[in-house]
PDB file of N, CA and C in Angstrom:
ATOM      1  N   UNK A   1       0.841  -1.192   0.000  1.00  0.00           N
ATOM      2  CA  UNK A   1       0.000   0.000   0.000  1.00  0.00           C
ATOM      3  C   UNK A   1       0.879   1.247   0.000  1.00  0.00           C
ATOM      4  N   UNK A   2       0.515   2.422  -1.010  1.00  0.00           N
ATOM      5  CA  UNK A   2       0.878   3.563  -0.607  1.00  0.00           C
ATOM      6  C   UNK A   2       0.369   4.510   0.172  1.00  0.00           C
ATOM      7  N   UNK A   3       1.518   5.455  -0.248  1.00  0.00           N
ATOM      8  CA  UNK A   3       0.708   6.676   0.731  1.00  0.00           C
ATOM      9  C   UNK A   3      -0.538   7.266  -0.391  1.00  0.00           C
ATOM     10  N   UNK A   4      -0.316   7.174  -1.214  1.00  0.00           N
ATOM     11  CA  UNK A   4      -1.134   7.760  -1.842  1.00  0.00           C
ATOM     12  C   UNK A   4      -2.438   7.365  -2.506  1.00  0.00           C
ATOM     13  N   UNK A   5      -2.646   5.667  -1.868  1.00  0.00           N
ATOM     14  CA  UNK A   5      -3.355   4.684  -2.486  1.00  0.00           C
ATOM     15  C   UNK A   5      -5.167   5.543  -2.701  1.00  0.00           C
ATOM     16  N   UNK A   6      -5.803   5.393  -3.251  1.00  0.00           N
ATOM     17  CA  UNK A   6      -7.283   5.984  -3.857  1.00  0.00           C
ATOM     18  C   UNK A   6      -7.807   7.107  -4.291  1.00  0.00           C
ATOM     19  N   UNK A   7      -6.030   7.707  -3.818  1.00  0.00           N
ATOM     20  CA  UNK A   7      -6.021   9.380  -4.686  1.00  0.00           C
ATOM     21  C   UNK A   7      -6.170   9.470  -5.810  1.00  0.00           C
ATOM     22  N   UNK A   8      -6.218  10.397  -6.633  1.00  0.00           N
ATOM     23  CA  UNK A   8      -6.640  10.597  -8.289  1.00  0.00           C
ATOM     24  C   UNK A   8      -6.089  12.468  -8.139  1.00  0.00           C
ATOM     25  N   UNK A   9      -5.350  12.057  -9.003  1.00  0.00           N
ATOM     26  CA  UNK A   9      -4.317  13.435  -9.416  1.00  0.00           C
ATOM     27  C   UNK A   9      -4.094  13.379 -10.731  1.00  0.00           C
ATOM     28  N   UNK A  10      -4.426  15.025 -10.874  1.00  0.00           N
ATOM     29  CA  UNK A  10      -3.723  15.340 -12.937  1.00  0.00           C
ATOM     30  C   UNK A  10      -2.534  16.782 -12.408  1.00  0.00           C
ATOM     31  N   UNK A  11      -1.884  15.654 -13.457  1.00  0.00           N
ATOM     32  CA  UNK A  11      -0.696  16.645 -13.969  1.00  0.00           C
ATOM     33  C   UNK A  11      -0.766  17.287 -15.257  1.00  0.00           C
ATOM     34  N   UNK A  12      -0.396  18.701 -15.086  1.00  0.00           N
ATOM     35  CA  UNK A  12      -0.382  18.835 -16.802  1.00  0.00           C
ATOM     36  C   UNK A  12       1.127  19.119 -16.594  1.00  0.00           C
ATOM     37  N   UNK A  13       1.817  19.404 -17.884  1.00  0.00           N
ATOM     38  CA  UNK A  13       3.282  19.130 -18.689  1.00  0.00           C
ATOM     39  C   UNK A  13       3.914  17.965 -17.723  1.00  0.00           C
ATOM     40  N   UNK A  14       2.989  16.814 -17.992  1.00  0.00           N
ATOM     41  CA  UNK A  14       3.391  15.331 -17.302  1.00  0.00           C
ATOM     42  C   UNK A  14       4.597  14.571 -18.398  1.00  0.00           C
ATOM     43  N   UNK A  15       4.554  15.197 -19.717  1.00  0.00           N
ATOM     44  CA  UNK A  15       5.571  13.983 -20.769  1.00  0.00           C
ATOM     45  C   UNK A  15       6.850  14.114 -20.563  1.00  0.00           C
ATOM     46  N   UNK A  16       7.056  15.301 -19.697  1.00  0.00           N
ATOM     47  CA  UNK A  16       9.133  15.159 -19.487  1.00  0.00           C
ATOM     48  C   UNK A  16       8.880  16.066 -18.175  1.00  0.00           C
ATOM     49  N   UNK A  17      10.409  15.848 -17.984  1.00  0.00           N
ATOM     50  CA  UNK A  17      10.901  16.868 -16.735  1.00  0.00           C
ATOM     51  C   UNK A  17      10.390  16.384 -15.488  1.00  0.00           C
ATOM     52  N   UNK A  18       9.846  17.439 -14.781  1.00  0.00           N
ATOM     53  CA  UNK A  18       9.612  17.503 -13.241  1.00  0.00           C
ATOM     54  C   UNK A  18       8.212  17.023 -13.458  1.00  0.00           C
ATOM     55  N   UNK A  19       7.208  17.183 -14.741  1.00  0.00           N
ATOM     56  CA  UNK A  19       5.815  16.542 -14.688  1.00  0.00           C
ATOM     57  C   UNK A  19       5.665  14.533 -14.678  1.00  0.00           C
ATOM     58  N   UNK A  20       6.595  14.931 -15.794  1.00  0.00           N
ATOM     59  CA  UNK A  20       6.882  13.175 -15.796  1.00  0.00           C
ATOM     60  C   UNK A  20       7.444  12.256 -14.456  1.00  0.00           C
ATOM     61  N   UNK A  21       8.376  12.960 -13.613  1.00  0.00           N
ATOM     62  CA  UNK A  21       9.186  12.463 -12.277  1.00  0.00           C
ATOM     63  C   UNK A  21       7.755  12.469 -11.146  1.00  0.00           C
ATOM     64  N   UNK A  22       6.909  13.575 -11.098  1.00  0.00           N
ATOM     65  CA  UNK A  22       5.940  13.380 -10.289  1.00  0.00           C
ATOM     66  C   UNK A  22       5.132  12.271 -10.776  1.00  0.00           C
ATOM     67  N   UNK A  23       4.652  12.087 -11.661  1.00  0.00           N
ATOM     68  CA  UNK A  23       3.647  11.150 -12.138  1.00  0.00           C
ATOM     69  C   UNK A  23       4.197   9.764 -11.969  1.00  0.00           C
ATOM     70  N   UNK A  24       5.291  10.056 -12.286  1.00  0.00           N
ATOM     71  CA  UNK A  24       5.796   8.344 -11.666  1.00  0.00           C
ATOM     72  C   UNK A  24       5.810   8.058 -10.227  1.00  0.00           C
ATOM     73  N   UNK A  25       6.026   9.151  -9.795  1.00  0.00           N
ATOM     74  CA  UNK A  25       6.310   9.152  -8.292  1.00  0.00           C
ATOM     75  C   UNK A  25       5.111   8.912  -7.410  1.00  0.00           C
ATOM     76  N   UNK A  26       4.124   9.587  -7.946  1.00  0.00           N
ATOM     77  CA  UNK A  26       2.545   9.519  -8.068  1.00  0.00           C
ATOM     78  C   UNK A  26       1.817   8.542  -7.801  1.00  0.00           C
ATOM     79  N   UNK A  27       2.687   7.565  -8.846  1.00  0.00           N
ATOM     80  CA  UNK A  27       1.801   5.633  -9.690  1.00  0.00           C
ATOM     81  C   UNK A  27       2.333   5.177  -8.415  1.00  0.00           C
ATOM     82  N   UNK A  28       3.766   5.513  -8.272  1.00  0.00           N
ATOM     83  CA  UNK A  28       4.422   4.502  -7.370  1.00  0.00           C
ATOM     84  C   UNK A  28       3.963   4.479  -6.050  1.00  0.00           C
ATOM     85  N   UNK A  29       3.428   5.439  -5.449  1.00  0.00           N
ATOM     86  CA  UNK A  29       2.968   5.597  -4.145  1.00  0.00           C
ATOM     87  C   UNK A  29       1.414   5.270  -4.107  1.00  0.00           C
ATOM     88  N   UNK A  30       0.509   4.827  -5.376  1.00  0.00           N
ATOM     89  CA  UNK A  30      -0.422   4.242  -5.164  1.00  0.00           C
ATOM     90  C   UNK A  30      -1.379   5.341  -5.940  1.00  0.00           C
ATOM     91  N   UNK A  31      -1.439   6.322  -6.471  1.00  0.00           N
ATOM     92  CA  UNK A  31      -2.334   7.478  -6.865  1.00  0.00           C
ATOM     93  C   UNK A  31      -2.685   6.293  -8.246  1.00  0.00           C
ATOM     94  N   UNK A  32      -4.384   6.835  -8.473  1.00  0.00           N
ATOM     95  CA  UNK A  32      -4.622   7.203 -10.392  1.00  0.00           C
ATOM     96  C   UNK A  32      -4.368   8.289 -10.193  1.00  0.00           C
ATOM     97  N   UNK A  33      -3.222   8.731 -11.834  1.00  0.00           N
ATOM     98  CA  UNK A  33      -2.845   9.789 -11.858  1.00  0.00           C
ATOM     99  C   UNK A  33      -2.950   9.431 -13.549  1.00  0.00           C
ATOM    100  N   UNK A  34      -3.661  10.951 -13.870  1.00  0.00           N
ATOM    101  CA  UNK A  34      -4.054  11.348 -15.390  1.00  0.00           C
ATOM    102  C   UNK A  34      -2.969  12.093 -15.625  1.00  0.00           C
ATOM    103  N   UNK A  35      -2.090  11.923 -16.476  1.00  0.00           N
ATOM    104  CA  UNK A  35      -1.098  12.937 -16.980  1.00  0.00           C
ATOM    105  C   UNK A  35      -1.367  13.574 -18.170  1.00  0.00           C
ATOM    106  N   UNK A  36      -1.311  14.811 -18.335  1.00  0.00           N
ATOM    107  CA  UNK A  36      -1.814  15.671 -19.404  1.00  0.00           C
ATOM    108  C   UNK A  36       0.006  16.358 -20.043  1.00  0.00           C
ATOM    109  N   UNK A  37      -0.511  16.459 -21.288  1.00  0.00           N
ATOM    110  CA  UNK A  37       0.830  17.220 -22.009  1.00  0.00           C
ATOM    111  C   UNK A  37       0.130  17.377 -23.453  1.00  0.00           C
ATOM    112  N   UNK A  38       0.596  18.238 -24.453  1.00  0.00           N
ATOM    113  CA  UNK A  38       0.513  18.490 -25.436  1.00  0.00           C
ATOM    114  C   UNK A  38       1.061  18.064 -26.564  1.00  0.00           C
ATOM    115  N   UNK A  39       2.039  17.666 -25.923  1.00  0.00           N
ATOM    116  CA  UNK A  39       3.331  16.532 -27.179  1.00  0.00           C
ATOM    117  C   UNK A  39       2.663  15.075 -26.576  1.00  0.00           C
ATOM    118  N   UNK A  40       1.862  14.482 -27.591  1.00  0.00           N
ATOM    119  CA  UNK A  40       1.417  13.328 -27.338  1.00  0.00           C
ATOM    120  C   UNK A  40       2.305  12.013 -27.273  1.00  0.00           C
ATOM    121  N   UNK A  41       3.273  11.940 -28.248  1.00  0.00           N
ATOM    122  CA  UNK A  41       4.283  11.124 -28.403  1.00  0.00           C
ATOM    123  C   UNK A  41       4.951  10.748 -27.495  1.00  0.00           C
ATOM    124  N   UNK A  42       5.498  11.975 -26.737  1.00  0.00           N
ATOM    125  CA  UNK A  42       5.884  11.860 -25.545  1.00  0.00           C
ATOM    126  C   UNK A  42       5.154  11.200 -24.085  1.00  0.00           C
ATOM    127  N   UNK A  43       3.901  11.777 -24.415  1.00  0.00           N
ATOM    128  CA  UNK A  43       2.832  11.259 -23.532  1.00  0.00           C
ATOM    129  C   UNK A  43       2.755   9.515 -23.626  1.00  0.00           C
ATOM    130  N   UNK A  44       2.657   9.237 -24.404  1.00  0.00           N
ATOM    131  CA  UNK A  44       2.553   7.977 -24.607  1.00  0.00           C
ATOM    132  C   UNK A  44       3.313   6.916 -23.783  1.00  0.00           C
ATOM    133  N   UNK A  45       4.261   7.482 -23.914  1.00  0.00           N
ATOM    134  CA  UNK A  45       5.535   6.901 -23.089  1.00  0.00           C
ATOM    135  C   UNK A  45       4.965   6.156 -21.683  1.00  0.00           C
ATOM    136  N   UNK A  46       4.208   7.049 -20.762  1.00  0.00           N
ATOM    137  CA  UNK A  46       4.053   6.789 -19.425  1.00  0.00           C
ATOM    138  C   UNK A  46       3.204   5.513 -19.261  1.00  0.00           C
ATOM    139  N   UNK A  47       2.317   5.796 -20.776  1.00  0.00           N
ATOM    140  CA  UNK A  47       1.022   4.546 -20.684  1.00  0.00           C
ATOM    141  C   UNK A  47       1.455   3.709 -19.994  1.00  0.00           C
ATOM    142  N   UNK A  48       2.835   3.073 -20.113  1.00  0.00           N
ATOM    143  CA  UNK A  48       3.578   1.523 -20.404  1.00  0.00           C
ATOM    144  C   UNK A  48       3.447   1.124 -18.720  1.00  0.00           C
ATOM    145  N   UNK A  49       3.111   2.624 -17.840  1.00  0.00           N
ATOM    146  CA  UNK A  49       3.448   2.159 -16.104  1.00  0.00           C
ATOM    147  C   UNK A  49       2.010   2.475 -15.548  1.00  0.00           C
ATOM    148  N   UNK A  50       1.814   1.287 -14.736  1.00  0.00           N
ATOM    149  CA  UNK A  50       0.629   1.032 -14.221  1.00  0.00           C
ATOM    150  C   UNK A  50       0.072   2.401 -13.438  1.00  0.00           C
ATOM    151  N   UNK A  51      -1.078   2.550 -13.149  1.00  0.00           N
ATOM    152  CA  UNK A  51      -1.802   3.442 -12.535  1.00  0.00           C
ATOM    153  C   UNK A  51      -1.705   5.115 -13.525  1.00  0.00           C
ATOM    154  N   UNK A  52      -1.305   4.837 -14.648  1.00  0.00           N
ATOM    155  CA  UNK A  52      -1.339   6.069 -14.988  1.00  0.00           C
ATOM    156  C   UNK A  52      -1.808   5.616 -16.353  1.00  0.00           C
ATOM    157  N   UNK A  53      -2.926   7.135 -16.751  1.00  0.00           N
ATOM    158  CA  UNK A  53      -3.496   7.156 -17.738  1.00  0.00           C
ATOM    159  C   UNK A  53      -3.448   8.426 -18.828  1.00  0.00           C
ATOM    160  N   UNK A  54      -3.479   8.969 -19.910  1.00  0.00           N
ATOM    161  CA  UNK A  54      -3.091  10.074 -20.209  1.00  0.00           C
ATOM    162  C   UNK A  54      -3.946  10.491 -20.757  1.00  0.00           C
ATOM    163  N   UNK A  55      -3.485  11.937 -21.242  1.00  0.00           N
ATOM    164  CA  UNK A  55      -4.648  13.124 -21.979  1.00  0.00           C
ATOM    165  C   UNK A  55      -3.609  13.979 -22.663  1.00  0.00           C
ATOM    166  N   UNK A  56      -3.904  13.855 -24.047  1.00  0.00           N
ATOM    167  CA  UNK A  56      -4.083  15.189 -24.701  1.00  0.00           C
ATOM    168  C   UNK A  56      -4.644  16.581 -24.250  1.00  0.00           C
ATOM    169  N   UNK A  57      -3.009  17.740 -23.638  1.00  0.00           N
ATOM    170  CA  UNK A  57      -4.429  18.490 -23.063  1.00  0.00           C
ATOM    171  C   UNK A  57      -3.732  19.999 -23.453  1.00  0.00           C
ATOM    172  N   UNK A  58      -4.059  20.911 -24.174  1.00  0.00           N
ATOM    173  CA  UNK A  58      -3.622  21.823 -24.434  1.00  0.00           C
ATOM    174  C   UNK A  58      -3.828  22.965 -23.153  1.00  0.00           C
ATOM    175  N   UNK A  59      -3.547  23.465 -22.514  1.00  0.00           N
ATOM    176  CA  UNK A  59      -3.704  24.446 -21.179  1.00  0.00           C
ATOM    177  C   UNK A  59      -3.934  25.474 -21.049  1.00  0.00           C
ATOM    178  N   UNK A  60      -3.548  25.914 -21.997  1.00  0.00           N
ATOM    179  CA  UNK A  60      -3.898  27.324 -22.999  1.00  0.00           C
ATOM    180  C   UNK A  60      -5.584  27.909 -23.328  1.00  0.00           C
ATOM    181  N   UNK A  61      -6.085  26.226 -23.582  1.00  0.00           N
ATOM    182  CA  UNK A  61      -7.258  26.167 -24.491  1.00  0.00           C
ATOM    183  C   UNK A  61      -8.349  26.200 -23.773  1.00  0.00           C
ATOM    184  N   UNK A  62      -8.813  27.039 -23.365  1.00  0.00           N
ATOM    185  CA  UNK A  62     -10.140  27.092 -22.125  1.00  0.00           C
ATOM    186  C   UNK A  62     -11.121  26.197 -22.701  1.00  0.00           C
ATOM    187  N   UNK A  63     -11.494  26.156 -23.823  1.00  0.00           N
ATOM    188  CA  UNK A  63     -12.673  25.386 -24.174  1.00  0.00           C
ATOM    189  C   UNK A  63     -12.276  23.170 -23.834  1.00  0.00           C
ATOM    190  N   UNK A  64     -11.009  23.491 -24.169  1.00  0.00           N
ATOM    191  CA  UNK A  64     -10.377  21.999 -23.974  1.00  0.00           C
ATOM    192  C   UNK A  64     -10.294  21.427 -22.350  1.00  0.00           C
ATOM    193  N   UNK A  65     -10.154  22.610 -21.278  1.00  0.00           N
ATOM    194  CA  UNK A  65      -9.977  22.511 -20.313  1.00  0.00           C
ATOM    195  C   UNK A  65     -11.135  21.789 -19.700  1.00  0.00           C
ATOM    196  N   UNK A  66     -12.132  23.138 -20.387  1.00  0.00           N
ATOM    197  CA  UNK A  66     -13.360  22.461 -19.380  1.00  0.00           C
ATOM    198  C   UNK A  66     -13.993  20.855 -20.020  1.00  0.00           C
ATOM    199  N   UNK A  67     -13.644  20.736 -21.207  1.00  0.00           N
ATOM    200  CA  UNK A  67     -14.317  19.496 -21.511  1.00  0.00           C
ATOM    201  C   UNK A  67     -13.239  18.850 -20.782  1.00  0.00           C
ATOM    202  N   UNK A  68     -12.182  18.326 -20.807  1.00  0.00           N
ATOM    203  CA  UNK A  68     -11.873  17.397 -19.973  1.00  0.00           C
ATOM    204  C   UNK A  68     -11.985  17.999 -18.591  1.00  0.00           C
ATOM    205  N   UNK A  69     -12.613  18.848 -17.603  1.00  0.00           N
ATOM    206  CA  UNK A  69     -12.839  18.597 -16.852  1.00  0.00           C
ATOM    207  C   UNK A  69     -14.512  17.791 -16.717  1.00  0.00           C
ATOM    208  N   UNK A  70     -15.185  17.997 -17.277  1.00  0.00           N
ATOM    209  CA  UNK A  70     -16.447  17.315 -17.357  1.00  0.00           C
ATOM    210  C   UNK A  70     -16.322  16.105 -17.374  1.00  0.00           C
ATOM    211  N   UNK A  71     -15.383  15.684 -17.851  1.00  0.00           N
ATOM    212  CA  UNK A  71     -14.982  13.965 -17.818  1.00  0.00           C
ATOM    213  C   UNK A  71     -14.383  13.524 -16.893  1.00  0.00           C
ATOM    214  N   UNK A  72     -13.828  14.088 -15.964  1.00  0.00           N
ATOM    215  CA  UNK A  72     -13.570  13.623 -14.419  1.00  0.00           C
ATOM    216  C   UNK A  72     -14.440  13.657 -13.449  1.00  0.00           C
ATOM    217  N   UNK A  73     -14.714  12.642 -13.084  1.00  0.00           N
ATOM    218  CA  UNK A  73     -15.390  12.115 -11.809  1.00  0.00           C
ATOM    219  C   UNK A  73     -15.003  12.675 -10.709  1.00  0.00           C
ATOM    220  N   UNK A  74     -13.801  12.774 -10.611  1.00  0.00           N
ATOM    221  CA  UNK A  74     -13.152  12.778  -9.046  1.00  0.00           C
ATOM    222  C   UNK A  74     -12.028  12.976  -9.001  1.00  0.00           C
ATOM    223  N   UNK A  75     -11.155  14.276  -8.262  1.00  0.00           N
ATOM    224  CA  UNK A  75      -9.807  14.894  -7.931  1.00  0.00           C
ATOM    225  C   UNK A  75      -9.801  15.215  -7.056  1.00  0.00           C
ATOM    226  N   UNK A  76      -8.158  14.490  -6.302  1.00  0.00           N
ATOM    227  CA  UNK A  76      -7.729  14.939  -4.884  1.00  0.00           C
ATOM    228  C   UNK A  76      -6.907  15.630  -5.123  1.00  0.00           C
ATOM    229  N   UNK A  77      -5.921  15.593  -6.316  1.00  0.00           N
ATOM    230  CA  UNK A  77      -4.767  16.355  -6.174  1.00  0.00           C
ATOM    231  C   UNK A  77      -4.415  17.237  -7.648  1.00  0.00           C
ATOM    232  N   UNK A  78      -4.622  18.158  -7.629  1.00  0.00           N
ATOM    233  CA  UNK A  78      -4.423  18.905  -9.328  1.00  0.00           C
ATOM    234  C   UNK A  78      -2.758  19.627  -9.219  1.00  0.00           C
ATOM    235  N   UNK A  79      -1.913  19.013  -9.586  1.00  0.00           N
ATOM    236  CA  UNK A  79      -0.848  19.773 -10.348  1.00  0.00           C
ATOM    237  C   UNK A  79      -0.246  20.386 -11.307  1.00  0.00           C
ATOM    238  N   UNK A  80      -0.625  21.623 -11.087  1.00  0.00           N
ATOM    239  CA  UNK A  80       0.110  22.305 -12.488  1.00  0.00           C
ATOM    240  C   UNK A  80       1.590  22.576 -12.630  1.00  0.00           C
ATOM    241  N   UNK A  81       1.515  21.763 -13.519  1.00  0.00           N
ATOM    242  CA  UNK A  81       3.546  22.083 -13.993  1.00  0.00           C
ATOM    243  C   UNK A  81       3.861  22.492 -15.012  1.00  0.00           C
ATOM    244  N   UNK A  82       2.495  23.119 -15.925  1.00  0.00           N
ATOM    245  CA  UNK A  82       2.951  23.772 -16.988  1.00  0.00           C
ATOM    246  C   UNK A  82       3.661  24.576 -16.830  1.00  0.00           C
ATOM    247  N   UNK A  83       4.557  25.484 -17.521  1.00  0.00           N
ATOM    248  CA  UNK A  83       5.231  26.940 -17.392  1.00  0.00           C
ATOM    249  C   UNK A  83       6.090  26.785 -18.240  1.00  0.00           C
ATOM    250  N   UNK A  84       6.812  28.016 -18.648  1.00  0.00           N
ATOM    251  CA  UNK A  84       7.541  28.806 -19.887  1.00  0.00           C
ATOM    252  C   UNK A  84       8.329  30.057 -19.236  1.00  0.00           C
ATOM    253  N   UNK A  85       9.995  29.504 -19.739  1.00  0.00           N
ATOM    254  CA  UNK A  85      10.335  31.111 -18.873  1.00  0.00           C
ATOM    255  C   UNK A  85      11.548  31.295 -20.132  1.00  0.00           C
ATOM    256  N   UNK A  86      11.345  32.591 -20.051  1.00  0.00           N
ATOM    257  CA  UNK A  86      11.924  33.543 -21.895  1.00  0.00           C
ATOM    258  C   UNK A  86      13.461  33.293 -21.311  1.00  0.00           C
ATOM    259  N   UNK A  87      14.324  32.815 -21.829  1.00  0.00           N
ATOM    260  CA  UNK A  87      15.828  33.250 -22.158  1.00  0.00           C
ATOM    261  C   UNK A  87      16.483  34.652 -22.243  1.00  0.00           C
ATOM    262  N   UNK A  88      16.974  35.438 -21.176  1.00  0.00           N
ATOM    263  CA  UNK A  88      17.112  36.349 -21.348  1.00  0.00           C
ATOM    264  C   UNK A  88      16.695  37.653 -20.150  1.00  0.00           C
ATOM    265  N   UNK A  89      16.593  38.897 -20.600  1.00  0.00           N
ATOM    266  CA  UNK A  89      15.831  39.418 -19.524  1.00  0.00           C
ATOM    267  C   UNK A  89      14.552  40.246 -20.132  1.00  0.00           C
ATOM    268  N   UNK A  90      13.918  40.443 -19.269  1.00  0.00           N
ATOM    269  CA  UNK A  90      12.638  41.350 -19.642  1.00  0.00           C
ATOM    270  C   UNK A  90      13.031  42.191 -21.288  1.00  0.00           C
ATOM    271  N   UNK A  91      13.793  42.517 -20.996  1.00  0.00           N
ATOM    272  CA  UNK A  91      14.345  44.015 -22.430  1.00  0.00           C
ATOM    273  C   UNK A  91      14.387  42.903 -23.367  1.00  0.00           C
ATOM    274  N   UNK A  92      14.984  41.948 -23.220  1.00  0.00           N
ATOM    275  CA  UNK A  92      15.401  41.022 -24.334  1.00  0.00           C
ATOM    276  C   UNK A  92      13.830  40.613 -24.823  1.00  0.00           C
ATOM    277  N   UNK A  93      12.508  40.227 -23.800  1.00  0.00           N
ATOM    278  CA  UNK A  93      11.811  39.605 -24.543  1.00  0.00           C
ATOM    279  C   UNK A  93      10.572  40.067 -25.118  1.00  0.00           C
ATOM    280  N   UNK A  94      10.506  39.452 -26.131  1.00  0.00           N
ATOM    281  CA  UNK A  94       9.551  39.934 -26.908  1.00  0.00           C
ATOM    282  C   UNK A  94       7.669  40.152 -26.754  1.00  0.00           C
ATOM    283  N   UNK A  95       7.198  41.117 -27.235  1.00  0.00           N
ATOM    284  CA  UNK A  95       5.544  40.775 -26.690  1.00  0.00           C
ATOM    285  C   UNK A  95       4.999  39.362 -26.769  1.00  0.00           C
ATOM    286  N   UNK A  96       5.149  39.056 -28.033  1.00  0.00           N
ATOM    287  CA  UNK A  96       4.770  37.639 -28.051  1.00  0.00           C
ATOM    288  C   UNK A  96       4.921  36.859 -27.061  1.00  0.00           C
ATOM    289  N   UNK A  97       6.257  36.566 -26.652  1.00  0.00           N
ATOM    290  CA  UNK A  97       6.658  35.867 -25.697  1.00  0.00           C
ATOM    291  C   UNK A  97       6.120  35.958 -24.369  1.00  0.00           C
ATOM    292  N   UNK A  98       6.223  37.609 -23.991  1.00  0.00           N
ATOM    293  CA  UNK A  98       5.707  37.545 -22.522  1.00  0.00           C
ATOM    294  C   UNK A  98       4.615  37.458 -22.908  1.00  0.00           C
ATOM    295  N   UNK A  99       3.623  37.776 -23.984  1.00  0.00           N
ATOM    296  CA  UNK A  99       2.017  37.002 -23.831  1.00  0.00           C
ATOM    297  C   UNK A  99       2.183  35.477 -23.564  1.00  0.00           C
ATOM    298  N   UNK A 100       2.858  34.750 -24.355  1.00  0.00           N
ATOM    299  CA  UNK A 100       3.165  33.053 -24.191  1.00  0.00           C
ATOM    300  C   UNK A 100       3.341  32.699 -22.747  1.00  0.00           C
ATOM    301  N   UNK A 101       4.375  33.946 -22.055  1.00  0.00           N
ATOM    302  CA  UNK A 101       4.342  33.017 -21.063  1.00  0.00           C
ATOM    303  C   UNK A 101       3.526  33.741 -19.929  1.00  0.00           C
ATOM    304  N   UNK A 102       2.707  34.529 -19.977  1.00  0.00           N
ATOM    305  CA  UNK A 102       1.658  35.034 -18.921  1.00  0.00           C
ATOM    306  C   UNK A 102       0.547  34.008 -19.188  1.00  0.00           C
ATOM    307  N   UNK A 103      -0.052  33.550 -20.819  1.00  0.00           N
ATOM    308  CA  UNK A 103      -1.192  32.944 -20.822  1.00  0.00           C
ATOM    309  C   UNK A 103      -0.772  31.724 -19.898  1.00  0.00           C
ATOM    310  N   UNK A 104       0.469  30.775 -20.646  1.00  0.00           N
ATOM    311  CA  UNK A 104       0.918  29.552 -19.864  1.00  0.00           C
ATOM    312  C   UNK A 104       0.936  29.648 -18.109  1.00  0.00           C
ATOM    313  N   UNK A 105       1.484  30.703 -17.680  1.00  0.00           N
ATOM    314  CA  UNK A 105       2.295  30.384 -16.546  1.00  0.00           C
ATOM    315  C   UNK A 105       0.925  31.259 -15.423  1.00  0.00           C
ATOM    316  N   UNK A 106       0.244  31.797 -16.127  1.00  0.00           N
ATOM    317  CA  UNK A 106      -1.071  32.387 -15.202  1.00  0.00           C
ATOM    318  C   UNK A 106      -2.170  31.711 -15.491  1.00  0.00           C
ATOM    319  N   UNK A 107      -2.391  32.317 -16.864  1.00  0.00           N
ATOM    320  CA  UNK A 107      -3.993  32.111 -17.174  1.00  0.00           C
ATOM    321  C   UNK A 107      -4.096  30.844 -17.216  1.00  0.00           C
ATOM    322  N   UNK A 108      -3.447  30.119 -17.644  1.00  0.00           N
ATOM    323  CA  UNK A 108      -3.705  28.211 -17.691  1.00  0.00           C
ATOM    324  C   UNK A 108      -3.886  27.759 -16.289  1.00  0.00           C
ATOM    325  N   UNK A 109      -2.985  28.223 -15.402  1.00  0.00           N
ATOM    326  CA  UNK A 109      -3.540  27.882 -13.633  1.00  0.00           C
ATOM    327  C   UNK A 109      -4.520  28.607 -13.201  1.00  0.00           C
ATOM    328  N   UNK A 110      -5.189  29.292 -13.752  1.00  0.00           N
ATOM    329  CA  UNK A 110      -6.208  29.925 -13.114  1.00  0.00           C
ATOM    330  C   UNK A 110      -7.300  29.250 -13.808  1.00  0.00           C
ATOM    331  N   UNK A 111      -7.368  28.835 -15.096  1.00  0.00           N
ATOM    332  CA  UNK A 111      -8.184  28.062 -16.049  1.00  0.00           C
ATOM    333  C   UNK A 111      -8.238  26.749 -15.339  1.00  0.00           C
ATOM    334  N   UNK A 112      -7.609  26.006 -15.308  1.00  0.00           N
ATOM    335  CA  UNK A 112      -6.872  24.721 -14.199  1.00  0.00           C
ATOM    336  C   UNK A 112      -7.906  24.724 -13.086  1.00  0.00           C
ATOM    337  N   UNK A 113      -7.314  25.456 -12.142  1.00  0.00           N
ATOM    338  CA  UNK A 113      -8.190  25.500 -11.099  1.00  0.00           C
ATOM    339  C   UNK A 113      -9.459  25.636 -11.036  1.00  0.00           C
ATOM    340  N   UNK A 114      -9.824  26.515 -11.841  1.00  0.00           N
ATOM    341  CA  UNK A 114     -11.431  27.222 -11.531  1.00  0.00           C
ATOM    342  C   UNK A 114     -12.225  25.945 -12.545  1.00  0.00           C
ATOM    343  N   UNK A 115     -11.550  25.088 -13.203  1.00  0.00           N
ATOM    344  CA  UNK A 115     -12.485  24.106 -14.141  1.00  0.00           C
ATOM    345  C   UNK A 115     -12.740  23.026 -12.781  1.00  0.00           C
ATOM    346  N   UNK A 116     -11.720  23.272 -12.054  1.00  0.00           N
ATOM    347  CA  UNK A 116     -11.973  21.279 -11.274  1.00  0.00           C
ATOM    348  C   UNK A 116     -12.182  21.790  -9.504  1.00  0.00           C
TER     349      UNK A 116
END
């Protein structure tokens, strides 16, 4: 038994990095854990380890958000690990960019939250 045994947790940017290390970490301690990412290929990867299931999930996409939240039953634990940080300093970056990474690194956790 884990510690985490009958929990149910989503990760989003679960296909690499620090999203992927939790989600394993997640399975291993007993959670269902839905891992969400946008690079599906990558996503795929996790299928292969028990207790985890995945999603196509763009974070950005309010309309995408809430439909997969309508399809969850039940969450104990929501982690957001999306985020985006510009190379450089403020002067260096571009509008685009700091829009990219305000929508990612705000509006997607605030979208996140307020869906589940």
């Amino acid at each position: 038994m884990g510690r985490l045994d009958g929990k149910v947790i989503i990760l989003t940017a679960a296909a690499q990095g620090i999203g992927q290390a939790a989600a394993l970490a997640f399975a291993r301690e007993g959670a269902k854990v839905i891992a969400t990412d946008i690079n599906e290929s990558k996503l795929q990867e996790l299928e292969k380890y028990p207790g985890i299931q995945t999603r196509v999930l763009d974070v950005t996409k309010k309309k995408q958000i809430d439909q997969f939240a309508n399809e969850v039953e039940r969450l104990d634990v929501l982690f957001n690990v999306a985020g985006f940080v510009h190379h450089g300093t403020v002067l260096d970056c571009e509008e685009k960019d700091w829009d990219f990474s305000m929508n990612l690194n705000v509006r997607s956790m605030y979208l996140m939250i307020k869906a589940f």
